[in-house]
N, C-alpha and C. Protein backbone atom coordinates (compact mmCIF):
# COMPACT_ATOMS: atom_id res chain seq x y z
N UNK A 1 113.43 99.75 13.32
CA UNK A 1 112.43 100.76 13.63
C UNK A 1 113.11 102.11 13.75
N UNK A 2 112.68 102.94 12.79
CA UNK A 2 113.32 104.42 13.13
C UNK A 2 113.11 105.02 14.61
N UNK A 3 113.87 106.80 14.25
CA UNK A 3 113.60 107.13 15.68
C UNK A 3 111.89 107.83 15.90
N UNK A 4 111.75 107.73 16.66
CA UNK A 4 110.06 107.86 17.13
C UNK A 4 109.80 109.33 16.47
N UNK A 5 108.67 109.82 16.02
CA UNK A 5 107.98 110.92 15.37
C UNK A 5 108.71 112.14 16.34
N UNK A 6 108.15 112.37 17.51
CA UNK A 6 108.63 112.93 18.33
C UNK A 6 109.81 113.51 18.19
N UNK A 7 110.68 112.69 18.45
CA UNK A 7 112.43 113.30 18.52
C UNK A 7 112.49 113.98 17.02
N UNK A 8 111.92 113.55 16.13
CA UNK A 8 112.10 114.09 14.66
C UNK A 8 111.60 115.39 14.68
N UNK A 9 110.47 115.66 15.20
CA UNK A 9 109.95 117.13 15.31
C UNK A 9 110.65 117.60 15.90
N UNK A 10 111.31 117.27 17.27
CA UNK A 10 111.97 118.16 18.08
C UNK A 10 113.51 118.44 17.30
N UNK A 11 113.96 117.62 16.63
CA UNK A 11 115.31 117.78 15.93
C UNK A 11 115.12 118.52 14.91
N UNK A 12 113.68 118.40 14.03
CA UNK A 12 113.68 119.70 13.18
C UNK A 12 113.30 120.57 13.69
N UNK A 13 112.82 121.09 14.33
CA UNK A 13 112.43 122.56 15.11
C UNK A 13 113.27 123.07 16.31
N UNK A 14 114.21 122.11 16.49
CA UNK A 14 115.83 122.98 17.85
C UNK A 14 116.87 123.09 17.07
N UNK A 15 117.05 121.29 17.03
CA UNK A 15 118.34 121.10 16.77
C UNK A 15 118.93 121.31 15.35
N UNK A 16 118.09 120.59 14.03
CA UNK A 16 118.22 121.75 12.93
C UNK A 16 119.14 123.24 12.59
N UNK A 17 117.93 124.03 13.45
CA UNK A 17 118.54 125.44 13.71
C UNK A 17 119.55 125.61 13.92
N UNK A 18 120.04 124.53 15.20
CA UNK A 18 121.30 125.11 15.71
C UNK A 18 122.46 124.68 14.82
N UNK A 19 122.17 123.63 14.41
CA UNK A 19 123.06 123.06 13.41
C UNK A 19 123.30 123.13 12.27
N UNK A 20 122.44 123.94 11.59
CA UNK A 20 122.46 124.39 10.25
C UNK A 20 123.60 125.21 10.15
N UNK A 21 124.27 126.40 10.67
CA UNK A 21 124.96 127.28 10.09
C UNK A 21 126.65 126.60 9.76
N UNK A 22 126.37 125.21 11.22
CA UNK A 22 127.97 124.63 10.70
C UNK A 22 128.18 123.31 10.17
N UNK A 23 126.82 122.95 10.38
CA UNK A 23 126.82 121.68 9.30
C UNK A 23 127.74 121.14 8.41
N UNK A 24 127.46 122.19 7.36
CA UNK A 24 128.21 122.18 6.07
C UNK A 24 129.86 122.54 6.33
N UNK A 25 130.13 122.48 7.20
CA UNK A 25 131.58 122.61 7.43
C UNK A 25 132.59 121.27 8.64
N UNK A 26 131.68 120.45 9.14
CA UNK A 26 132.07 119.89 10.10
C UNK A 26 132.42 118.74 9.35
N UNK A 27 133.11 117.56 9.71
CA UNK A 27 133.30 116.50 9.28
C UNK A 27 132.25 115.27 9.32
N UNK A 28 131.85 114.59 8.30
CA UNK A 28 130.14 113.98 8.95
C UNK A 28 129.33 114.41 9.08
N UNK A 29 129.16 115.67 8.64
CA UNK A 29 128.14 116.38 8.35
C UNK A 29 127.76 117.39 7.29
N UNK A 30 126.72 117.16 6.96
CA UNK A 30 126.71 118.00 5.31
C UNK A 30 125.48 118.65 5.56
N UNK A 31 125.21 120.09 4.92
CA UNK A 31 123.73 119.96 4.75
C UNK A 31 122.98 119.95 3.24
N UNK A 32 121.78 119.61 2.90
CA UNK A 32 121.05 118.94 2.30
C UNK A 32 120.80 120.32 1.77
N UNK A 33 120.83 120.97 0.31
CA UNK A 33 120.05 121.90 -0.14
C UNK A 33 119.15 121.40 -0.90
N UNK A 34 118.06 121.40 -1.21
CA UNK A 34 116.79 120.70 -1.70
C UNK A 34 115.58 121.97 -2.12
N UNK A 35 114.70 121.98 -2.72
CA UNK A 35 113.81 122.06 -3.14
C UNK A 35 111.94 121.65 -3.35
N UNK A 36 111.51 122.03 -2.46
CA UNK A 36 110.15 121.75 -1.93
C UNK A 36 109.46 120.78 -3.13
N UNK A 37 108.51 119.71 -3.66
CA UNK A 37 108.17 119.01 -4.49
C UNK A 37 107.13 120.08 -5.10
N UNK A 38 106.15 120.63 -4.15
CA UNK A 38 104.85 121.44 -4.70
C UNK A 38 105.69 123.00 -4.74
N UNK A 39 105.96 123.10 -3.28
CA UNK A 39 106.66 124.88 -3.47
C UNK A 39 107.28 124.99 -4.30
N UNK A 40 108.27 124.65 -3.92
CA UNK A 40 109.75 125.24 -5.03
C UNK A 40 110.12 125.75 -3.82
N UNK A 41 109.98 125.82 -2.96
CA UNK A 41 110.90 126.64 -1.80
C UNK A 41 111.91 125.70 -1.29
N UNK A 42 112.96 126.92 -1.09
CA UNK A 42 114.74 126.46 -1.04
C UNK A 42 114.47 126.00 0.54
N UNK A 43 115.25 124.66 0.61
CA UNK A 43 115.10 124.35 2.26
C UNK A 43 116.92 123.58 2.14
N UNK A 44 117.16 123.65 3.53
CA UNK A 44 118.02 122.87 3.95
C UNK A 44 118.15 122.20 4.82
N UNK A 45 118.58 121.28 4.77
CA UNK A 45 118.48 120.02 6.01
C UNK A 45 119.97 119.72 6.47
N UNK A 46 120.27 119.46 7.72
CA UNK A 46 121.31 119.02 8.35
C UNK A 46 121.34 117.62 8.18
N UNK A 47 122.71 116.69 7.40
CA UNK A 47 122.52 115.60 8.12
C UNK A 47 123.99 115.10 8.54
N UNK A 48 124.24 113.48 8.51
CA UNK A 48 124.96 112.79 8.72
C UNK A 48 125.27 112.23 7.46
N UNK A 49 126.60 112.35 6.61
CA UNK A 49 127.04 112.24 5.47
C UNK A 49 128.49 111.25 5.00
N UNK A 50 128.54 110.37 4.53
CA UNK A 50 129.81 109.38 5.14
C UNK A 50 130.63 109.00 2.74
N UNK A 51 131.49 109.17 2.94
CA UNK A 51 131.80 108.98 1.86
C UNK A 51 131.37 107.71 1.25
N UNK A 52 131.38 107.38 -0.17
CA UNK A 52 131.41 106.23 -0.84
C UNK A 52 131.51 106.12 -1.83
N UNK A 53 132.14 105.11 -2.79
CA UNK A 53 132.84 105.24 -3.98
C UNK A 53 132.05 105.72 -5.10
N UNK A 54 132.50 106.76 -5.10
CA UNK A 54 131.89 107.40 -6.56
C UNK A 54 130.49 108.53 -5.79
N UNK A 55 130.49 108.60 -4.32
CA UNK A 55 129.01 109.61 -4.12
C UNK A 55 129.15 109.38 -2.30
N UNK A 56 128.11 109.79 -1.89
CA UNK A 56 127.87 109.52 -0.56
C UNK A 56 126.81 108.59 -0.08
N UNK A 57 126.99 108.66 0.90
CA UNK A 57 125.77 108.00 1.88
C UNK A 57 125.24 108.82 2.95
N UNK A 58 123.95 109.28 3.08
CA UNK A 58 123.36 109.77 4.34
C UNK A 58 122.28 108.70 4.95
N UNK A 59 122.76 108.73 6.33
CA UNK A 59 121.82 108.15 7.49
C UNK A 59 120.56 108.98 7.01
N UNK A 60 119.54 107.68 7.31
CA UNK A 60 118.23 108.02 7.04
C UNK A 60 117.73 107.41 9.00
N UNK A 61 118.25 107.92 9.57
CA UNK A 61 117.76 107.99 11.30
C UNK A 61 116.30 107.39 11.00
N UNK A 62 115.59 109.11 10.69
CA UNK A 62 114.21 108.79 10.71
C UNK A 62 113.46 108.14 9.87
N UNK A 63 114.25 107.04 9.24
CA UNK A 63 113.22 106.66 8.02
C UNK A 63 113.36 107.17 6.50
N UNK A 64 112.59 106.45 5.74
CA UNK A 64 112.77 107.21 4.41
C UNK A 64 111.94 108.07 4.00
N UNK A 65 110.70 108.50 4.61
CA UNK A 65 109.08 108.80 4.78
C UNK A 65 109.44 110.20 4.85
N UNK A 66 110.54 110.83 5.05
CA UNK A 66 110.51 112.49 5.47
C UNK A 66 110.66 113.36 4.07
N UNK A 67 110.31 114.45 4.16
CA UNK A 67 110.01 115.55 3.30
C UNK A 67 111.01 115.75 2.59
N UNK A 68 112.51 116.31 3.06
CA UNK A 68 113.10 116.16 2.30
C UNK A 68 113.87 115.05 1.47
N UNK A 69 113.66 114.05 2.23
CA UNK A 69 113.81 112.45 0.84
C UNK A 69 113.17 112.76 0.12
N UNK A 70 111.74 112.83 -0.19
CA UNK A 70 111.15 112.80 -1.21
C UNK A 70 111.30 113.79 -1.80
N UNK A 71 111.62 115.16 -1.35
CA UNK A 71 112.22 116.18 -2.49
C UNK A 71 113.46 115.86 -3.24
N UNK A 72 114.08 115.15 -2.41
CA UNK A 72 115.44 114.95 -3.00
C UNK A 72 115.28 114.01 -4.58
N UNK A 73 114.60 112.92 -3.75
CA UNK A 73 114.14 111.67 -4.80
C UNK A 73 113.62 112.47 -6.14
N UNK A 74 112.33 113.10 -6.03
CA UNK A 74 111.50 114.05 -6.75
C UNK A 74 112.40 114.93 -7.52
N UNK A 75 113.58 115.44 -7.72
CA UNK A 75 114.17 116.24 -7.96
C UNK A 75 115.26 115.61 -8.65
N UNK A 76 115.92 114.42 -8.13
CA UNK A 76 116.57 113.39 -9.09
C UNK A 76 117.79 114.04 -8.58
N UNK A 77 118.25 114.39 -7.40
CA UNK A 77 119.33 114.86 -6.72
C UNK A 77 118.97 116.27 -5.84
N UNK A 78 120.06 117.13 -5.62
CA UNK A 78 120.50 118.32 -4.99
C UNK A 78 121.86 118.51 -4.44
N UNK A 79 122.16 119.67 -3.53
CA UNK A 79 123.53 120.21 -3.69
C UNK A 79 123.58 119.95 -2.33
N UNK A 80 125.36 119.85 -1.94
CA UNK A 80 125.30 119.17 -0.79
C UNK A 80 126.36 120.51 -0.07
N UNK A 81 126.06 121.13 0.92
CA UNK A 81 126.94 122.02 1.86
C UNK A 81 128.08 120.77 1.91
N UNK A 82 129.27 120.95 2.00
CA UNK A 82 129.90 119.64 2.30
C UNK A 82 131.61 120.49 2.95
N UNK A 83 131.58 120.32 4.02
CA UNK A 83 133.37 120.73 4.07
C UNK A 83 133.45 122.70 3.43
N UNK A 84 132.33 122.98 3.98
CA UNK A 84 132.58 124.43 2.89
C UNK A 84 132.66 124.75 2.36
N UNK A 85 132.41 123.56 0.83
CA UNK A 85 131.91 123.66 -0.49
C UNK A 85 130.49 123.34 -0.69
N UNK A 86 129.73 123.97 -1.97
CA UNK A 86 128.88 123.28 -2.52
C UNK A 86 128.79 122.40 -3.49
N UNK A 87 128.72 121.00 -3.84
CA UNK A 87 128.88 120.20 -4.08
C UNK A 87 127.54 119.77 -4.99
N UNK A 88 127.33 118.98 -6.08
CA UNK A 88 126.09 118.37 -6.91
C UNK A 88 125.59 117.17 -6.62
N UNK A 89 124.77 116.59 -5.70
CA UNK A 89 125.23 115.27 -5.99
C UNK A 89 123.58 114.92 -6.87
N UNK A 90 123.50 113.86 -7.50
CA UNK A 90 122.10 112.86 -8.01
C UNK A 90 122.17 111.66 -8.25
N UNK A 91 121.34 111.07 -8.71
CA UNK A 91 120.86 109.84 -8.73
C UNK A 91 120.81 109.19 -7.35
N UNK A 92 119.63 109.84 -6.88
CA UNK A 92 119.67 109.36 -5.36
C UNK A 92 118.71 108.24 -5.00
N UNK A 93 119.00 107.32 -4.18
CA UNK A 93 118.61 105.64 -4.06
C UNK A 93 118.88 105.52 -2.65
N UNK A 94 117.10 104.96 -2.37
CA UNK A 94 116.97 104.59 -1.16
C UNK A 94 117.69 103.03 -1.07
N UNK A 95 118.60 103.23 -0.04
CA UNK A 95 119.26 101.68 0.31
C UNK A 95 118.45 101.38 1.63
N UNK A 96 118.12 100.04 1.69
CA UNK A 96 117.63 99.43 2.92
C UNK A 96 119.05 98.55 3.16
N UNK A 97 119.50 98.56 4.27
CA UNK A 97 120.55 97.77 4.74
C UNK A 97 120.76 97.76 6.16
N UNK A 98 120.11 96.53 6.62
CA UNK A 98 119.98 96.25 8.02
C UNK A 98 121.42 96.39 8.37
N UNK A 99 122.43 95.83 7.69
CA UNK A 99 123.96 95.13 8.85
C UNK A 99 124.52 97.20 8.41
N UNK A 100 124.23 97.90 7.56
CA UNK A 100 124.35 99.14 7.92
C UNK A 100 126.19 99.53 7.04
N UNK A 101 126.16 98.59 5.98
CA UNK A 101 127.50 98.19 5.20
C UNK A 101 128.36 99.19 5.07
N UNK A 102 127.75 100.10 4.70
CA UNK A 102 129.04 101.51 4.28
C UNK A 102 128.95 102.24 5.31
N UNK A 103 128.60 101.91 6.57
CA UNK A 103 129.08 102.95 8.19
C UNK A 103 130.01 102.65 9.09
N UNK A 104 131.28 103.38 9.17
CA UNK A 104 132.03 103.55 10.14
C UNK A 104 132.07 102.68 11.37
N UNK A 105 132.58 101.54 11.23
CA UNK A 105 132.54 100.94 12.94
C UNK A 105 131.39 101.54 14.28
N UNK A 106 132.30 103.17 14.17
CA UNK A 106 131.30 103.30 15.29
C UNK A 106 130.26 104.25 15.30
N UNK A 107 129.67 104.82 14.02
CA UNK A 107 128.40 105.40 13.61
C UNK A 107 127.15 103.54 13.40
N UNK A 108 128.46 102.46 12.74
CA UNK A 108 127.55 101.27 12.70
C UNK A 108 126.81 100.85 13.62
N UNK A 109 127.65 100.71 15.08
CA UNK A 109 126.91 100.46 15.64
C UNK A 109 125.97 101.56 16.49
N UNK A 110 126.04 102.79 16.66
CA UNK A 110 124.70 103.66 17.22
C UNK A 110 123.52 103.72 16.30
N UNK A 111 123.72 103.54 14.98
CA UNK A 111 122.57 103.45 14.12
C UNK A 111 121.56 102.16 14.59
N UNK A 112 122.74 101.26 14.67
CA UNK A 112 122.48 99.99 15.11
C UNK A 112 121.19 100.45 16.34
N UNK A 113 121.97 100.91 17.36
CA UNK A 113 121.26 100.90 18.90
C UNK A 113 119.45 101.57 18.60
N UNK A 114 119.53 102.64 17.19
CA UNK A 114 118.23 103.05 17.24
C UNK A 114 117.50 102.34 16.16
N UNK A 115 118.46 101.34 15.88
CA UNK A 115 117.12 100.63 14.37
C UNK A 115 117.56 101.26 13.09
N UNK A 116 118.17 102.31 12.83
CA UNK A 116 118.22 102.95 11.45
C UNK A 116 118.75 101.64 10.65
N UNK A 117 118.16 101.74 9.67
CA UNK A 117 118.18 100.68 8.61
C UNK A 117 118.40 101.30 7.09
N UNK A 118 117.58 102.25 7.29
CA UNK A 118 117.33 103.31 6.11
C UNK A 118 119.04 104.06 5.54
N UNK A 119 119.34 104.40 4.36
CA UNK A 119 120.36 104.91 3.96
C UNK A 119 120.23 106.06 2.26
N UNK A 120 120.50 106.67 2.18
CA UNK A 120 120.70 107.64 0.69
C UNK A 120 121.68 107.71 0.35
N UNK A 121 121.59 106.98 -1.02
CA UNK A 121 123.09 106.98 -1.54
C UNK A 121 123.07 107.78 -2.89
N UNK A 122 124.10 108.79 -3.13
CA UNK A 122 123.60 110.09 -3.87
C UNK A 122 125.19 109.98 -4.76
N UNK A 123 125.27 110.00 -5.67
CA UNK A 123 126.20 110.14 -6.71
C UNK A 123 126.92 111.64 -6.62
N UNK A 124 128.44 111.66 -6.92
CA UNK A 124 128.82 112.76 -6.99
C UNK A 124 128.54 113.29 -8.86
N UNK A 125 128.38 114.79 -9.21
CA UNK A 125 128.04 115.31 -10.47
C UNK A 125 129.26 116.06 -10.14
């Protein structure tokens, strides 16, 4: 079970913000440049970003149901803030994986503690 509606609003409307400007520079964290499906408007998303052979993996916390998945999906990739580069990644694929396979010991198990099941696995270009 993802994390509840709630905390998701409140994480995009605080924590987001605050986290956007260093995101893209921290370790495990990337942000998401994407592209609205109907707008076209440039958005970026903060997330949790973990290497994997040949692309990445981002925690899908809240599920796969959020706006920018489906832009991402819709779009057949986007660019990833990553380490203080911008980066290409596509061919992006929702993984369902309960035991949580390509996470870190101990990101495995806090995903674990909230249910995340959900995963994006995005090819490097």
């Amino acid at each position: 079970m993802p994390v509840p509606d709630a905390v998701a609003r409140f994480n995009r409307i605080a924590t987001n913000r605050v986290a956007r400007p260093f995101a893209g520079r921290l370790p495990g964290f990337a942000v998401v440049r994407h592209k609205g499906r109907r707008s076209g408007r440039p958005y970026r998303t903060p997330v949790n970003i973990f290497p994997r052979p040949g692309g990445y993996i981002v925690a899908l916390p809240y599920g796969p149901d959020r706006d920018w998945v489906k832009n991402v999906i819709a779009a057949g990739g986007c660019e990833l803030e990553l380490r203080g580069k911008i980066r290409p990644a596509g061919d992006p694929k929702i993984v369902h994986d309960p035991g949580r396979g390509g996470m870190p010991p101990g990101v495995r198990h806090l995903l674990g503690l909230i249910g995340a099941t959900d995963f994006l696995h995005l090819t490097k270009i």
